[in-house]
C-alpha atoms as a PDB file:
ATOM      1  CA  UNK A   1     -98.821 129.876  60.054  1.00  0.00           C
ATOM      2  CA  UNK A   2     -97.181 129.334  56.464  1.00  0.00           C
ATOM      3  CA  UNK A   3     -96.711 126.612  54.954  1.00  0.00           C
ATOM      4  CA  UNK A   4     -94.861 125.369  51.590  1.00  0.00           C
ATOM      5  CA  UNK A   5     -96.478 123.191  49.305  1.00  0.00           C
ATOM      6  CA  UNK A   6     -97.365 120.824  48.450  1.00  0.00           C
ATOM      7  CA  UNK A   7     -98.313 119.582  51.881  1.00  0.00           C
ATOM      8  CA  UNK A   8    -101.394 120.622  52.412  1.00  0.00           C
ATOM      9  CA  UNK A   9    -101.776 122.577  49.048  1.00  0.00           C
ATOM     10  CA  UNK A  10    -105.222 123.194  47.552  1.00  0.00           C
ATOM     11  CA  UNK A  11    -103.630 122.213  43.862  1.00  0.00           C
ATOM     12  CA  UNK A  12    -104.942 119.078  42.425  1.00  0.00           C
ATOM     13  CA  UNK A  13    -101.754 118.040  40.886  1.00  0.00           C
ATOM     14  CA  UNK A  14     -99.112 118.568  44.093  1.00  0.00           C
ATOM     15  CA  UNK A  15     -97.539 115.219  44.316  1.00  0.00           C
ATOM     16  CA  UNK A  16     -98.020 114.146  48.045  1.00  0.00           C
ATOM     17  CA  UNK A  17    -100.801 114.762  50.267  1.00  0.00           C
ATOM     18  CA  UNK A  18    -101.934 114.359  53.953  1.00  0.00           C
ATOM     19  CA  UNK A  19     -98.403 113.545  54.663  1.00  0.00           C
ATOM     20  CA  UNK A  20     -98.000 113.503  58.749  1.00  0.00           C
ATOM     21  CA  UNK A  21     -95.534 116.262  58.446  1.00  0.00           C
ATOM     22  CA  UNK A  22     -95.724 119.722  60.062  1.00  0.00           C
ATOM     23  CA  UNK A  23     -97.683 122.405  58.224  1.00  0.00           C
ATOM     24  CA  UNK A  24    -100.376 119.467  56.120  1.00  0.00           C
ATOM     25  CA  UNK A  25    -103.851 120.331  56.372  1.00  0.00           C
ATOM     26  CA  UNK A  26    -105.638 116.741  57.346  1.00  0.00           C
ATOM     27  CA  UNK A  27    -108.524 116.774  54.396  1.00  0.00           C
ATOM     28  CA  UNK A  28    -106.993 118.239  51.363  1.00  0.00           C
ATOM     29  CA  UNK A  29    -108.123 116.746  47.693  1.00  0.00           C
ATOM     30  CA  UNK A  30    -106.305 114.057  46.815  1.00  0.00           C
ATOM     31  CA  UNK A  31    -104.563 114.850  43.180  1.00  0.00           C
ATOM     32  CA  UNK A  32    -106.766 113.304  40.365  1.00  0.00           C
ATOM     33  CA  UNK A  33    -103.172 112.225  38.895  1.00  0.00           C
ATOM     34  CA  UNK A  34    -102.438 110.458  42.170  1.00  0.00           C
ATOM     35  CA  UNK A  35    -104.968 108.102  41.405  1.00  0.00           C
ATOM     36  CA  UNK A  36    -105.452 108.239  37.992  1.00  0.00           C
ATOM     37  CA  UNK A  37    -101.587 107.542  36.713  1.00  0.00           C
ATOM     38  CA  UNK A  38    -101.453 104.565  38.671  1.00  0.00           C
ATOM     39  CA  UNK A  39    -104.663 103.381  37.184  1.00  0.00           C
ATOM     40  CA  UNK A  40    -103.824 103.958  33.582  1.00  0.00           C
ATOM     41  CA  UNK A  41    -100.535 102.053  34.087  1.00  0.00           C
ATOM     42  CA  UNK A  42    -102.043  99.277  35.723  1.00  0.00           C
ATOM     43  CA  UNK A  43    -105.001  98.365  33.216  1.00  0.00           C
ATOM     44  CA  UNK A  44    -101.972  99.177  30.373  1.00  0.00           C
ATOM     45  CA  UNK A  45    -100.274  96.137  31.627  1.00  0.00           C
ATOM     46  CA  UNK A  46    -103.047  94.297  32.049  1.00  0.00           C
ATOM     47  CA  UNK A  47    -104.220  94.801  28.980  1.00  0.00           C
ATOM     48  CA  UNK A  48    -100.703  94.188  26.870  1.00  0.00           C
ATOM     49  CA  UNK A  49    -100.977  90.521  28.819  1.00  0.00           C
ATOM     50  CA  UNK A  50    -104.358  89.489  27.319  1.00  0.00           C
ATOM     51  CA  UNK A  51    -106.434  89.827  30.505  1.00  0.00           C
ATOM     52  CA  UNK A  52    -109.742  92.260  30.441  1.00  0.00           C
ATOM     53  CA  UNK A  53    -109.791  94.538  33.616  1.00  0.00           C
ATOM     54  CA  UNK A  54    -112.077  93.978  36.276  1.00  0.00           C
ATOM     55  CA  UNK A  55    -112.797  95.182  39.842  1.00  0.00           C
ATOM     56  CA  UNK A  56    -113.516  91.420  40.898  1.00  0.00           C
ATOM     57  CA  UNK A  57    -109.867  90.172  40.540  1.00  0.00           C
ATOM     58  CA  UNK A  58    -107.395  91.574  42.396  1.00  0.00           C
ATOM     59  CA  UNK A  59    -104.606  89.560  41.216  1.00  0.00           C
ATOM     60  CA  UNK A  60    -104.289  90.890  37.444  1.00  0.00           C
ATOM     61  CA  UNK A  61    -101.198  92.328  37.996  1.00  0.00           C
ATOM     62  CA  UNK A  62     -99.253  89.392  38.780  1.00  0.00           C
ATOM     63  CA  UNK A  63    -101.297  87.372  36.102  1.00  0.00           C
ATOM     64  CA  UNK A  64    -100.038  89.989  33.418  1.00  0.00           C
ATOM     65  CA  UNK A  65     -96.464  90.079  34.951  1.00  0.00           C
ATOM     66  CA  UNK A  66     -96.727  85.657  35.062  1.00  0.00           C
ATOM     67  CA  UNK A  67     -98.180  85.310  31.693  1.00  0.00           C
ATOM     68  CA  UNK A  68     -94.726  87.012  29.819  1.00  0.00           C
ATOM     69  CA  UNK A  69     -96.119  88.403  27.164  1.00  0.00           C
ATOM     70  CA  UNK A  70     -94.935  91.640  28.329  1.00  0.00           C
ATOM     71  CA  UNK A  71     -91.838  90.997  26.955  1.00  0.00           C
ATOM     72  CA  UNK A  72     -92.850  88.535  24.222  1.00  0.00           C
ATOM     73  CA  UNK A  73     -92.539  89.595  20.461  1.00  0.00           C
ATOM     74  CA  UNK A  74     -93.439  87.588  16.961  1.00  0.00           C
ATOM     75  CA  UNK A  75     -90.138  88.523  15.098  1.00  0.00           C
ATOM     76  CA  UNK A  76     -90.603  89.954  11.495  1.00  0.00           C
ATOM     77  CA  UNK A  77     -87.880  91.485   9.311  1.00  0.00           C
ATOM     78  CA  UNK A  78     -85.426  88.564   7.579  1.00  0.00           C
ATOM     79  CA  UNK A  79     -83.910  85.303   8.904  1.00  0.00           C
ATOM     80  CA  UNK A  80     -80.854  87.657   9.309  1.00  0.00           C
ATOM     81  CA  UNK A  81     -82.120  90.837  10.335  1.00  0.00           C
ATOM     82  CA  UNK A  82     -84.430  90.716  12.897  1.00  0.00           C
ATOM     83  CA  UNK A  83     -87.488  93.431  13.612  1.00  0.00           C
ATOM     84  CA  UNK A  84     -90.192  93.006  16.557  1.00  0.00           C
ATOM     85  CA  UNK A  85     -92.107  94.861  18.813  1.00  0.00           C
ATOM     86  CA  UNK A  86     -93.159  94.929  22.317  1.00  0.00           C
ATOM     87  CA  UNK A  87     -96.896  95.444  22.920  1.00  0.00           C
ATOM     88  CA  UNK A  88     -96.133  98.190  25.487  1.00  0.00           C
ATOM     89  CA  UNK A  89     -92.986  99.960  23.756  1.00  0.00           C
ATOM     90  CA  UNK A  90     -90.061 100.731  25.558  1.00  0.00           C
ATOM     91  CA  UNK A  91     -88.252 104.117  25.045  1.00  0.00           C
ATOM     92  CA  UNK A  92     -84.624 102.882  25.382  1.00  0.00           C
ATOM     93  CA  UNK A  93     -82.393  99.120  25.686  1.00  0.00           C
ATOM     94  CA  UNK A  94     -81.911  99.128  28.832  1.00  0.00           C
ATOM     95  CA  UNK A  95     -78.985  96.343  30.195  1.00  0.00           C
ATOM     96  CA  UNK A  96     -80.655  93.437  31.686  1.00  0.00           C
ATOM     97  CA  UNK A  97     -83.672  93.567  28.921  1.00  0.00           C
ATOM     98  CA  UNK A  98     -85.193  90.374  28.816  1.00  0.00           C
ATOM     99  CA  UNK A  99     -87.308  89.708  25.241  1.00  0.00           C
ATOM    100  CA  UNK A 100     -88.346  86.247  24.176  1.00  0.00           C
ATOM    101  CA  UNK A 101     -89.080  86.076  20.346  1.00  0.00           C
ATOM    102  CA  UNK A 102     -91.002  83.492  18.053  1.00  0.00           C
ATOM    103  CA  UNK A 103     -89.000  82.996  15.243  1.00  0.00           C
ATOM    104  CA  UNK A 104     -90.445  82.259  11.788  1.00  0.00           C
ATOM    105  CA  UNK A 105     -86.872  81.671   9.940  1.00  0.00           C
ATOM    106  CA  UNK A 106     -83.793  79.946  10.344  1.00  0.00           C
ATOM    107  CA  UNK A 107     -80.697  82.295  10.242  1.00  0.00           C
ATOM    108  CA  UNK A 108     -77.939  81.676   7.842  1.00  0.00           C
ATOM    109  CA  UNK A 109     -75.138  83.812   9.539  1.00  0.00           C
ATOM    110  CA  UNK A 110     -74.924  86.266  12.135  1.00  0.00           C
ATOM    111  CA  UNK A 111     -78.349  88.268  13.333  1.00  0.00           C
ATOM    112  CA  UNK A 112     -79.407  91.380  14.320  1.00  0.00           C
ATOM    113  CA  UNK A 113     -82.575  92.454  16.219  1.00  0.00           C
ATOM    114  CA  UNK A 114     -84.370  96.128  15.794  1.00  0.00           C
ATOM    115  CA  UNK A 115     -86.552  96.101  19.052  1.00  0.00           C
ATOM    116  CA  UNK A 116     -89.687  98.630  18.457  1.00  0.00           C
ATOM    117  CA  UNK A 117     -87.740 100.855  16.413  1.00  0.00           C
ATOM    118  CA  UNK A 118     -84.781 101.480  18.951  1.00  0.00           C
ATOM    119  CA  UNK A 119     -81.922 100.557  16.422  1.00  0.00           C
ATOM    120  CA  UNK A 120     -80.403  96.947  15.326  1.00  0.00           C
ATOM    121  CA  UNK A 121     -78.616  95.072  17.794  1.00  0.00           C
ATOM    122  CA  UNK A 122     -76.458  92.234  17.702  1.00  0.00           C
ATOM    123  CA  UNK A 123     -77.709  89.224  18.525  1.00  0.00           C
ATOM    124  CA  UNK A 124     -74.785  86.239  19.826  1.00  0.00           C
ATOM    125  CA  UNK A 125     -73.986  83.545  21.674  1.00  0.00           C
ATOM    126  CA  UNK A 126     -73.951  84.241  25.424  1.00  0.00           C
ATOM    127  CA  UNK A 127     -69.667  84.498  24.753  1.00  0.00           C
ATOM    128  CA  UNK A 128     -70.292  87.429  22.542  1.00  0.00           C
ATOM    129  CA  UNK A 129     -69.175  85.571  19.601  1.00  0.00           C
ATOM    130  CA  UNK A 130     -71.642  85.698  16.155  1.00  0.00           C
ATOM    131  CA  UNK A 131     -74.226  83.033  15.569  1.00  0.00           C
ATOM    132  CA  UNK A 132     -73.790  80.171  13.047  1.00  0.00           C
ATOM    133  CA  UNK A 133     -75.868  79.204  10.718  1.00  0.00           C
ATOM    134  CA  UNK A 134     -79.189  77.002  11.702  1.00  0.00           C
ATOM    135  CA  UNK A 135     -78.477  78.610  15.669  1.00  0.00           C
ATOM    136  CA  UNK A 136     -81.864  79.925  15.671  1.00  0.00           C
ATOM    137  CA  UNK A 137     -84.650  77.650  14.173  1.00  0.00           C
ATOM    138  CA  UNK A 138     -88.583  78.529  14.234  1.00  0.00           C
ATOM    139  CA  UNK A 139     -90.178  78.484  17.883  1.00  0.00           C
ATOM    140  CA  UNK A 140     -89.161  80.276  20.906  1.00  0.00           C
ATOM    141  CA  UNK A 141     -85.826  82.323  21.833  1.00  0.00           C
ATOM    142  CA  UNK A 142     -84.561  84.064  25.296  1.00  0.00           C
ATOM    143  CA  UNK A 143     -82.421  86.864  24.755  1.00  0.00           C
ATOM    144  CA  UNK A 144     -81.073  89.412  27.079  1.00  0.00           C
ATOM    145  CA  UNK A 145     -79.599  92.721  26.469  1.00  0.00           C
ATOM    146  CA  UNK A 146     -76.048  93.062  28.198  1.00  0.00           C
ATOM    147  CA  UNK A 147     -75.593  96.584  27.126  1.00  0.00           C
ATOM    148  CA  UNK A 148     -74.596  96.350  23.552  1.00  0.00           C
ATOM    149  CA  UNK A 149     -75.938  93.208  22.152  1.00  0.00           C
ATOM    150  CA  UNK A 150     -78.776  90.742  22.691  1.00  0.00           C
ATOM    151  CA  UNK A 151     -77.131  87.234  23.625  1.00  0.00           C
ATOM    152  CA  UNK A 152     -79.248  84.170  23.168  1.00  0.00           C
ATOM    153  CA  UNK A 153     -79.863  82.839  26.936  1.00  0.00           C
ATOM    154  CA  UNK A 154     -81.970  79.620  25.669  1.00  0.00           C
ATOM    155  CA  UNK A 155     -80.729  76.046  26.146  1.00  0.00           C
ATOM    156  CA  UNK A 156     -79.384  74.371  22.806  1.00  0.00           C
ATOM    157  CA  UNK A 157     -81.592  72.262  20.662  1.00  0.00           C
ATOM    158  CA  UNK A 158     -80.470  68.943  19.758  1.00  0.00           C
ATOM    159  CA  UNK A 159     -77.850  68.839  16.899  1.00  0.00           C
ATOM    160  CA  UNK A 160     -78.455  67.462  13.848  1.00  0.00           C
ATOM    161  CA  UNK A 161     -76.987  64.300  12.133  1.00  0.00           C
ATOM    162  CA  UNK A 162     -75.450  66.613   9.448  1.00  0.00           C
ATOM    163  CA  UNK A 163     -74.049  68.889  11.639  1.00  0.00           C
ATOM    164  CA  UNK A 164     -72.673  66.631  13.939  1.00  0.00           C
ATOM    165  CA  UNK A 165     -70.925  65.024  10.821  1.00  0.00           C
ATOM    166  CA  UNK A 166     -69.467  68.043   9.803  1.00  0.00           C
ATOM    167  CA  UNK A 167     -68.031  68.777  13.510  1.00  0.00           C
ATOM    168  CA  UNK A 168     -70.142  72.539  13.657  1.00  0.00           C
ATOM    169  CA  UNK A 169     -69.611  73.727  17.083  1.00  0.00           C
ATOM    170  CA  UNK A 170     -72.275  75.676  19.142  1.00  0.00           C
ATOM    171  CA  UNK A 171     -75.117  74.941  17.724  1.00  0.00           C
ATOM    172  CA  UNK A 172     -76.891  71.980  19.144  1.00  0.00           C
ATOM    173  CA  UNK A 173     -75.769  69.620  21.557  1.00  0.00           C
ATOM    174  CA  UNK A 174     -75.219  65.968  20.769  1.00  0.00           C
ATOM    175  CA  UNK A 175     -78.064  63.415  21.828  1.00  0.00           C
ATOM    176  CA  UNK A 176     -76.925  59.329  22.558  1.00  0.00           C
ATOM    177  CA  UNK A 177     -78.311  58.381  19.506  1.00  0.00           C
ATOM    178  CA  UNK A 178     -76.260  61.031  17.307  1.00  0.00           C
ATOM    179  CA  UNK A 179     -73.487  59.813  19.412  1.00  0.00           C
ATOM    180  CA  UNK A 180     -74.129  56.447  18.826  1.00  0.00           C
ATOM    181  CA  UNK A 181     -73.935  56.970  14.914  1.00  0.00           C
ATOM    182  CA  UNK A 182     -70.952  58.862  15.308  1.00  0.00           C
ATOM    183  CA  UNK A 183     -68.727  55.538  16.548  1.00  0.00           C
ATOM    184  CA  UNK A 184     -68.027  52.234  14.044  1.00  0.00           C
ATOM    185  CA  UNK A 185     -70.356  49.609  13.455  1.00  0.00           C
ATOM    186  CA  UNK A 186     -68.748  46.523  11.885  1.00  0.00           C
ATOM    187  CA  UNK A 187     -69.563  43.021  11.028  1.00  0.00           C
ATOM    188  CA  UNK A 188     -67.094  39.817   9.819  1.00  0.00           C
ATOM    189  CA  UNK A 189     -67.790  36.468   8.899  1.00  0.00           C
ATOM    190  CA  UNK A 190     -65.099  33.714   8.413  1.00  0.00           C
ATOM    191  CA  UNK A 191     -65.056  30.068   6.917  1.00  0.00           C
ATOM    192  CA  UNK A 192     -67.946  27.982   6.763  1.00  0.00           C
ATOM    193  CA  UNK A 193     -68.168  25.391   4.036  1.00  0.00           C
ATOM    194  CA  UNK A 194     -70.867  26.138   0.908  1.00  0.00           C
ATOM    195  CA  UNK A 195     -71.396  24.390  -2.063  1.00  0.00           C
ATOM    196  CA  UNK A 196     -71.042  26.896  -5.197  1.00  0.00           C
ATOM    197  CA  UNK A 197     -72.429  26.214  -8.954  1.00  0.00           C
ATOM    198  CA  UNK A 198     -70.139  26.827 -11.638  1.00  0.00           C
ATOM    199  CA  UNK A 199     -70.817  29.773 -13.789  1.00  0.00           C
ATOM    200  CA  UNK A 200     -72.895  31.769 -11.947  1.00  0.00           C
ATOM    201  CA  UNK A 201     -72.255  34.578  -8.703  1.00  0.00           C
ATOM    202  CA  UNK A 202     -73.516  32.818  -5.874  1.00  0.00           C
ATOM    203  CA  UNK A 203     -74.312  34.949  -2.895  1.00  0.00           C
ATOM    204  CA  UNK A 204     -71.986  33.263   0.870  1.00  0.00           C
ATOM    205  CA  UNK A 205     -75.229  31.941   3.398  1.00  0.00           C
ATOM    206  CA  UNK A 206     -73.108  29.823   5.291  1.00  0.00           C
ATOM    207  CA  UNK A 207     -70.428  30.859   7.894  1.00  0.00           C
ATOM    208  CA  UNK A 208     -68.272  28.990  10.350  1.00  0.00           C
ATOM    209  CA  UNK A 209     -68.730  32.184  12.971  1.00  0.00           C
ATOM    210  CA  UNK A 210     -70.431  35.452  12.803  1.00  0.00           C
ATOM    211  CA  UNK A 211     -69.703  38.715  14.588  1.00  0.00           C
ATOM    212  CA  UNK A 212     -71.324  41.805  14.278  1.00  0.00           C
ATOM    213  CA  UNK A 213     -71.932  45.506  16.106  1.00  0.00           C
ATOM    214  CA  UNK A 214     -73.891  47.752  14.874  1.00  0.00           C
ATOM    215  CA  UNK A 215     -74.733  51.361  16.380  1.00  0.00           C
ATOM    216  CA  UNK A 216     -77.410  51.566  14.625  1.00  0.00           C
ATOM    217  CA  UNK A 217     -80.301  48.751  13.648  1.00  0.00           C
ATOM    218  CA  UNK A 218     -78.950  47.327  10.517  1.00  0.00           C
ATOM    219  CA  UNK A 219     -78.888  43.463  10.593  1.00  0.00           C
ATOM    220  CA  UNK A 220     -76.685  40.681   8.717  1.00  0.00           C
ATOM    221  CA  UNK A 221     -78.309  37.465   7.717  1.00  0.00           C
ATOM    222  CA  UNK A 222     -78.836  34.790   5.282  1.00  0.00           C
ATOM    223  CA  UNK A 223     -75.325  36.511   3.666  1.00  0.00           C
ATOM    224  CA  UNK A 224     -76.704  39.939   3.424  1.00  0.00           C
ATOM    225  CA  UNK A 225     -75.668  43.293   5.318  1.00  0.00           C
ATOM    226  CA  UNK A 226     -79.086  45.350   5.426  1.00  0.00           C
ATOM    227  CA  UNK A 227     -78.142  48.812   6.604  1.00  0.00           C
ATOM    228  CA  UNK A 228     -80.932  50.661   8.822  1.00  0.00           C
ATOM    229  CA  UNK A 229     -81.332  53.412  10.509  1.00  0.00           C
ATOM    230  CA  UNK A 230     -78.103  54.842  12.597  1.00  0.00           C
ATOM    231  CA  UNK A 231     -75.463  53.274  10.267  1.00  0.00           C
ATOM    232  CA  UNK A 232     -75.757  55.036   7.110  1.00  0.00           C
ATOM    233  CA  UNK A 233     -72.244  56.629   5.889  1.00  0.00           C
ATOM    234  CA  UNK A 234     -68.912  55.966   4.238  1.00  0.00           C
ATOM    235  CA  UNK A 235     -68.324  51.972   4.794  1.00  0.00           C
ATOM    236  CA  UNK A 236     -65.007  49.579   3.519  1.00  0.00           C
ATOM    237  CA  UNK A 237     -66.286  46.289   3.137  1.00  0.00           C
ATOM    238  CA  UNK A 238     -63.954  43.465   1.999  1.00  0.00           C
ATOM    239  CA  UNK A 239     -63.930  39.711   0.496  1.00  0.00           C
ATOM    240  CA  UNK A 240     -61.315  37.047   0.611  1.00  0.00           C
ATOM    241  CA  UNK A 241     -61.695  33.633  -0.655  1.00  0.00           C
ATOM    242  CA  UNK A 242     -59.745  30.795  -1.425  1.00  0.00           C
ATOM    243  CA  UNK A 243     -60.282  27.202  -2.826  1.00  0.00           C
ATOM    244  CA  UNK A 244     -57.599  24.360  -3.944  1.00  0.00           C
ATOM    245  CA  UNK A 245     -58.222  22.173  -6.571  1.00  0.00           C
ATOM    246  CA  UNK A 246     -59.662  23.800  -9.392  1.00  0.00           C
ATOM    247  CA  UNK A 247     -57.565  22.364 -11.442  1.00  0.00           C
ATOM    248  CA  UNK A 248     -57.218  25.172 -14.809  1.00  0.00           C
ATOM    249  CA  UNK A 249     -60.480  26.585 -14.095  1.00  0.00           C
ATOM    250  CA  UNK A 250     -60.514  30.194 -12.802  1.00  0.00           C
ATOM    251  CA  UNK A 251     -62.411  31.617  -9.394  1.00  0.00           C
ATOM    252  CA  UNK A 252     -63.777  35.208  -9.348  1.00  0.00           C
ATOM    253  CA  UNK A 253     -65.930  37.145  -6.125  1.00  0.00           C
ATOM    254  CA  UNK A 254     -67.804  40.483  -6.066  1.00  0.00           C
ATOM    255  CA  UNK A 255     -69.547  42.405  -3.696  1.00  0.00           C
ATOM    256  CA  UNK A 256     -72.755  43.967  -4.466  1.00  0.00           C
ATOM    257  CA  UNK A 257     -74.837  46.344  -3.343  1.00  0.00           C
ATOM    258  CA  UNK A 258     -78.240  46.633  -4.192  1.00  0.00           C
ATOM    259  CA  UNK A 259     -77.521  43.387  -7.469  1.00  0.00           C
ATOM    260  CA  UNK A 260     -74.936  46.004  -8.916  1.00  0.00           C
ATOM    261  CA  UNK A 261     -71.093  45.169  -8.191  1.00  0.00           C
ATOM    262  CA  UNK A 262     -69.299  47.517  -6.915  1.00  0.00           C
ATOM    263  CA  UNK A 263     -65.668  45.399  -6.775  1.00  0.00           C
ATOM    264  CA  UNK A 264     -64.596  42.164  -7.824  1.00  0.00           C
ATOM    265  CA  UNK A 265     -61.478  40.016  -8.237  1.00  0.00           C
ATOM    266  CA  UNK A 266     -60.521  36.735  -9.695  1.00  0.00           C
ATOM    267  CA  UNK A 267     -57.020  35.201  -9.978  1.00  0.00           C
ATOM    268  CA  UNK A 268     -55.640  31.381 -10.068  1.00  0.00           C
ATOM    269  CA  UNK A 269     -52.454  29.930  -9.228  1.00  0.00           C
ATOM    270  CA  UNK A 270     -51.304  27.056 -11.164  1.00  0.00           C
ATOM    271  CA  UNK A 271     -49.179  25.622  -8.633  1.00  0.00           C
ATOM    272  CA  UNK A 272     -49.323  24.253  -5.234  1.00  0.00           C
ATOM    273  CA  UNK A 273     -52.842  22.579  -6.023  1.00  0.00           C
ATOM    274  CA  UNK A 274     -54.282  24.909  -8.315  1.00  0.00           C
ATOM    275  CA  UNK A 275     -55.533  27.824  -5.926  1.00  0.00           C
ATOM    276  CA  UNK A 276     -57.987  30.304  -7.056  1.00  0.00           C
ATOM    277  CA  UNK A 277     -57.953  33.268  -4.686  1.00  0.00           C
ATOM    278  CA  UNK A 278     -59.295  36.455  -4.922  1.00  0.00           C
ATOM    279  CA  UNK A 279     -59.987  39.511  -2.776  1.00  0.00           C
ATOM    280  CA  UNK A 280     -61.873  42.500  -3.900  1.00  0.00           C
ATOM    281  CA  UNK A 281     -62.283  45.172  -1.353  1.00  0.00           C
ATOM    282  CA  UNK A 282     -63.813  49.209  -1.854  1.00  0.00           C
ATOM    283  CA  UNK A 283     -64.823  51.670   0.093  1.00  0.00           C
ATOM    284  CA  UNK A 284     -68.575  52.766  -0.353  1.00  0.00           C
ATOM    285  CA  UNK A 285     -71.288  55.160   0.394  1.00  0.00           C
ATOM    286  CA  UNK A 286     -74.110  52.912   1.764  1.00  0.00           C
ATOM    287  CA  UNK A 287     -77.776  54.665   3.016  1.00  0.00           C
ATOM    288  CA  UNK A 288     -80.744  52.817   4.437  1.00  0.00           C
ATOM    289  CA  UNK A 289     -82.026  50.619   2.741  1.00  0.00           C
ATOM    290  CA  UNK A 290     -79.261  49.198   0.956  1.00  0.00           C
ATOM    291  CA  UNK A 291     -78.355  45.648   0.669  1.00  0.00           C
ATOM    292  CA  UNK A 292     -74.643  44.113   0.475  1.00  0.00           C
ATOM    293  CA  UNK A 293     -74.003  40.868  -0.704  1.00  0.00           C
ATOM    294  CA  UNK A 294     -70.661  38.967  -1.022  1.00  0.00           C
ATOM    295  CA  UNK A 295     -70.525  36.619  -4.159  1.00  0.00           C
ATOM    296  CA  UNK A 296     -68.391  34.039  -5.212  1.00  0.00           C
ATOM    297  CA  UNK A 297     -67.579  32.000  -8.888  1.00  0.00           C
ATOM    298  CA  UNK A 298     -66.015  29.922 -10.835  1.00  0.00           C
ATOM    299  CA  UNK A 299     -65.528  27.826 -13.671  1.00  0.00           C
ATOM    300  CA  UNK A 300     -64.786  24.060 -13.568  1.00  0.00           C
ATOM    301  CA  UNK A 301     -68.314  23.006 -14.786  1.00  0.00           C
ATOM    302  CA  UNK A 302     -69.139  21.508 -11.670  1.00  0.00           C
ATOM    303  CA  UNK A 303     -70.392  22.349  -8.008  1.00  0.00           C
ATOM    304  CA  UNK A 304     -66.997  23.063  -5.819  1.00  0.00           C
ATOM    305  CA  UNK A 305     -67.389  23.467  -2.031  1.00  0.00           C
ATOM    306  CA  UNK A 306     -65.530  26.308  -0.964  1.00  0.00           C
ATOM    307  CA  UNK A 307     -64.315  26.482   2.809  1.00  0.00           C
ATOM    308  CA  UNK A 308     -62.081  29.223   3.329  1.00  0.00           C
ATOM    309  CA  UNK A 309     -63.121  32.117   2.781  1.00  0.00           C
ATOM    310  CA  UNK A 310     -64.231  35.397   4.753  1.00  0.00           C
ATOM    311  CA  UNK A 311     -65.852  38.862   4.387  1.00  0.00           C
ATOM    312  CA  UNK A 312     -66.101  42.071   6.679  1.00  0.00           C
ATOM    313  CA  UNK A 313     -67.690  45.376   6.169  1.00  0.00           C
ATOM    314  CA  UNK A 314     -67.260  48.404   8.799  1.00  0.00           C
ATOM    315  CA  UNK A 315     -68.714  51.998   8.762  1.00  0.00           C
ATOM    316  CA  UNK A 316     -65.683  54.570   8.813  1.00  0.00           C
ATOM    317  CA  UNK A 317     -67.523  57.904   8.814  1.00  0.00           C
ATOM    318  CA  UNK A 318     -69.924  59.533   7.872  1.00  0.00           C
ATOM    319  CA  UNK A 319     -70.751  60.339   3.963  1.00  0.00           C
END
């Protein structure tokens, strides 16, 4: 009786053998590719995950499918254009590619990626739209091809201070302490009763009542506003004070940061008691580190207690 290969067929490359059909011939070789191809493949993707074959572990397979770096790639080219390679090249994109990347660069605008040769794709948010600057930053990426570009599946990084300042969108997400830095801090300090020297910028110690919130950790005692950590930025800090009785001496106050004024004010009025009032106020940039003070003078040759006076200070943005 005839039969059709390949069941049953003598040739060493017919594709199926010993099949349970009609007309196969139980015994015929088994195709050398039959056993062979599947071999090759198999110790190919072992190999491109780092393992060595061998006939005592059966579980390489998984172990070169769990490790990823199947579809893992060090990322050469430029911070903007994008070249890497798979250790076991594909032949086409293919929708659905996954391919994480270590990248070496920061980009600076939108990104392209040339995958072993195939052509450079565009690489995007996962809403298709181009990637800011600082999106990707050196270590690890997830990207996945959707047909036409590669959009970045990882989770955001934190933002940055700076770029939380400046309001960028889409590139990090905003942590509690960002947030934190990104609401007022303030402090105010009203009437207490000091004794002042004539002739010299004395710096306010004593207050009637204190108040103070600050994001961030910067403190406000013995007179001075410290600014730490958290509260850096564009501040307006003001200074009122007031004394009767100086009789035709004069009263001047200045705030300071760091011993160098940065506003002052000094003004009597002859009347009504001879009040000296003045009330210098600015707006300033003020980093960590730097130290405020609120000063007051005058000049009737003697020691005046002054008792109404206060000060205030409050962080307005950022610089």
């Amino acid at each position: 009786m005839e039969y059709n290969p390949p069941f049953g067929s003598l040739d060493p490359d017919a594709p199926y053998v010993d099949r349970n059909v009609p007309g196969a011939v139980v015994g015929s070789k088994v195709p050398a590719a039959a056993v062979e191809d599947p071999q090759r493949e198999l110790v190919a993707l072992i190999g491109a995950a780092g393992i060595a074959p061998s006939n005592a572990d059966r579980t390489q397979a998984a172990k070169a499918i769990q490790s990823g770096k199947i579809n893992y790639a060090a990322a050469g080219g430029t911070a903007n254009a994008l070249t890497a390679a798979l250790t076991l090249a594909p032949t086409a994109y293919t929708v659905g590619m996954r391919v994480v990347l270590l990248i070496a660069l920061a980009n600076t605008g939108a990104v392209t990626l040339n995958l072993n040769g195939l052509g450079a794709k565009a690489v995007t948010k996962i809403d298709g739209s181009a990637l800011m600057a600082n999106h990707l930053t050196p270590g690890l990426v997830d990207l996945e091809y959707d047909g036409t570009k590669f959009l970045v599946m990882s989770a955001p990084r934190p933002a940055t201070q700076a770029e939380a300042d400046a309001g960028v969108s889409d590139v990090g997400y905003i942590t509690p302490l960002i947030s934190a830095k990104k609401k007022a801090s303030y402090m105010s300090a009203v009437s207490g009763s000091q004794s002042i020297p004539s002739g010299v910028f004395t710096t306010f110690t004593n207050f009637g009542a204190v108040s103070t919130h600050f994001q961030g950790a910067s403190t406000f005692a013995s007179g001075l506003l410290t600014i730490a950590s958290g509260d850096e930025g564009v501040w307006y800090v003001g200074f009122s004070a007031r004394q009767s009785g100086l009789g035709t001496a004069g009263q001047a106050t200045q705030i300071t940061v760091n011993g160098v004024a940065v506003a002052s004010d000094g003004a009597q009025t002859a009347s009504g008691g001879a009040v000296g009032h003045s009330s210098p106020s600015v707006a300033v940039v003020l980093n960590v580190g730097d130290v405020v003070a609120f000063q007051v003078s005058h000049s009737t040759g003697s020691n005046v207690t002054f008792n109404n006076y206060n000060l205030s200070a409050a962080r307005i943005g950022a610089s």
